[in-house]
C-alpha atoms as a PDB file:
ATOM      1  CA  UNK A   1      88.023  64.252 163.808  1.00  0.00           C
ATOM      2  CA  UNK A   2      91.118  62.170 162.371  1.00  0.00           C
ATOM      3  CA  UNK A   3      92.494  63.543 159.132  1.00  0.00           C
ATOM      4  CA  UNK A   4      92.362  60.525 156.458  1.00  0.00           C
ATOM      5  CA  UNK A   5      96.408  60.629 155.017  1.00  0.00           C
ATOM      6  CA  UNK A   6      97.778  58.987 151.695  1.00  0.00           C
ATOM      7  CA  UNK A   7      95.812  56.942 148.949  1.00  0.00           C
ATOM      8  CA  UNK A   8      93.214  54.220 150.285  1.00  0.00           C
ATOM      9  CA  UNK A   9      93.583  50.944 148.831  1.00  0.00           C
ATOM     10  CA  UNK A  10      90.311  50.573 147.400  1.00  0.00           C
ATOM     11  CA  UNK A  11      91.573  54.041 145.339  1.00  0.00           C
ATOM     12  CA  UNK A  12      94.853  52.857 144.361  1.00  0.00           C
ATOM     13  CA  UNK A  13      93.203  49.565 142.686  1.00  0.00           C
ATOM     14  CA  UNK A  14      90.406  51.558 141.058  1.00  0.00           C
ATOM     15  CA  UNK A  15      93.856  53.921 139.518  1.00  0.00           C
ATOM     16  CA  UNK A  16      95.574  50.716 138.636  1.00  0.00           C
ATOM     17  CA  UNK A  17      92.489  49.013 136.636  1.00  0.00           C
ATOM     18  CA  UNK A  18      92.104  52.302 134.886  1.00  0.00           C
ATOM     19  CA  UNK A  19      95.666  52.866 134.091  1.00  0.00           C
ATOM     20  CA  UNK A  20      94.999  56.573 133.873  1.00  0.00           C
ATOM     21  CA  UNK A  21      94.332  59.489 136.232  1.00  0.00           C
ATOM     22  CA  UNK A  22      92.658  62.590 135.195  1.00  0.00           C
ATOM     23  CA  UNK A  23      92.656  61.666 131.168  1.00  0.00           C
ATOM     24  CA  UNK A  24      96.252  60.658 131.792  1.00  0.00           C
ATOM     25  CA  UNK A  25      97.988  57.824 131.430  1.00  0.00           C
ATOM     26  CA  UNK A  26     100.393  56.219 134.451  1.00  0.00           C
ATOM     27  CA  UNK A  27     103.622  56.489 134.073  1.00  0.00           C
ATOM     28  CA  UNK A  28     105.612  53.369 135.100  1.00  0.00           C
ATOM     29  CA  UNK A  29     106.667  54.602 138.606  1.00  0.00           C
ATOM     30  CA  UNK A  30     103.412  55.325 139.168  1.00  0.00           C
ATOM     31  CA  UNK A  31     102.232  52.198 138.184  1.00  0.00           C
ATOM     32  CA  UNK A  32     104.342  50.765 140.499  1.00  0.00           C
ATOM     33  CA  UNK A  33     103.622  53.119 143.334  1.00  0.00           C
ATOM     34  CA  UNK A  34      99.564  52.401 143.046  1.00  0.00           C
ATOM     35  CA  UNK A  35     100.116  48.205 142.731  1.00  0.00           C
ATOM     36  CA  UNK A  36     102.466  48.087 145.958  1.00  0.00           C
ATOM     37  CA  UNK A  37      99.809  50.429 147.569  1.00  0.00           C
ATOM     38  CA  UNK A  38      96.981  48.131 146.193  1.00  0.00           C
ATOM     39  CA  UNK A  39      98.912  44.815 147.593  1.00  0.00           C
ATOM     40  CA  UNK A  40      98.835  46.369 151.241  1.00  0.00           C
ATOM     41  CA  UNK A  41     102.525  47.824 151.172  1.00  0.00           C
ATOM     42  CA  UNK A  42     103.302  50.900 152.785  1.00  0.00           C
ATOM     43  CA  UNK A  43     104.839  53.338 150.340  1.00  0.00           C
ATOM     44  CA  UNK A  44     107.667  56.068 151.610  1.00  0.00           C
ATOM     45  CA  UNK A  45     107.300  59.309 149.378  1.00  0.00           C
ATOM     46  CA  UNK A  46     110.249  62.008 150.016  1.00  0.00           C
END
């Protein structure tokens, strides 16, 4: 069986609606990492 990698879209739109994750709130890079990642665009972490 394939192993699922990154954030999903669905997920990443779900984070972005509830500008928080775990209790916390986004910080503006990862605001912007979750909306490109929400639009479709591939995101390059490292």
């Amino acid at each position: 069986m394939a192993k699922k990698k990154g954030l999903s879209k669905r997920k990443a739109c779900k984070i972005v609606k509830d500008q928080q994750i775990r209790g916390k709130p986004l910080t503006d890079k990862q605001q912007g990492l979750f909306r490109a990642r929400c639009a479709g665009k591939k995101t390059k972490v490292g």
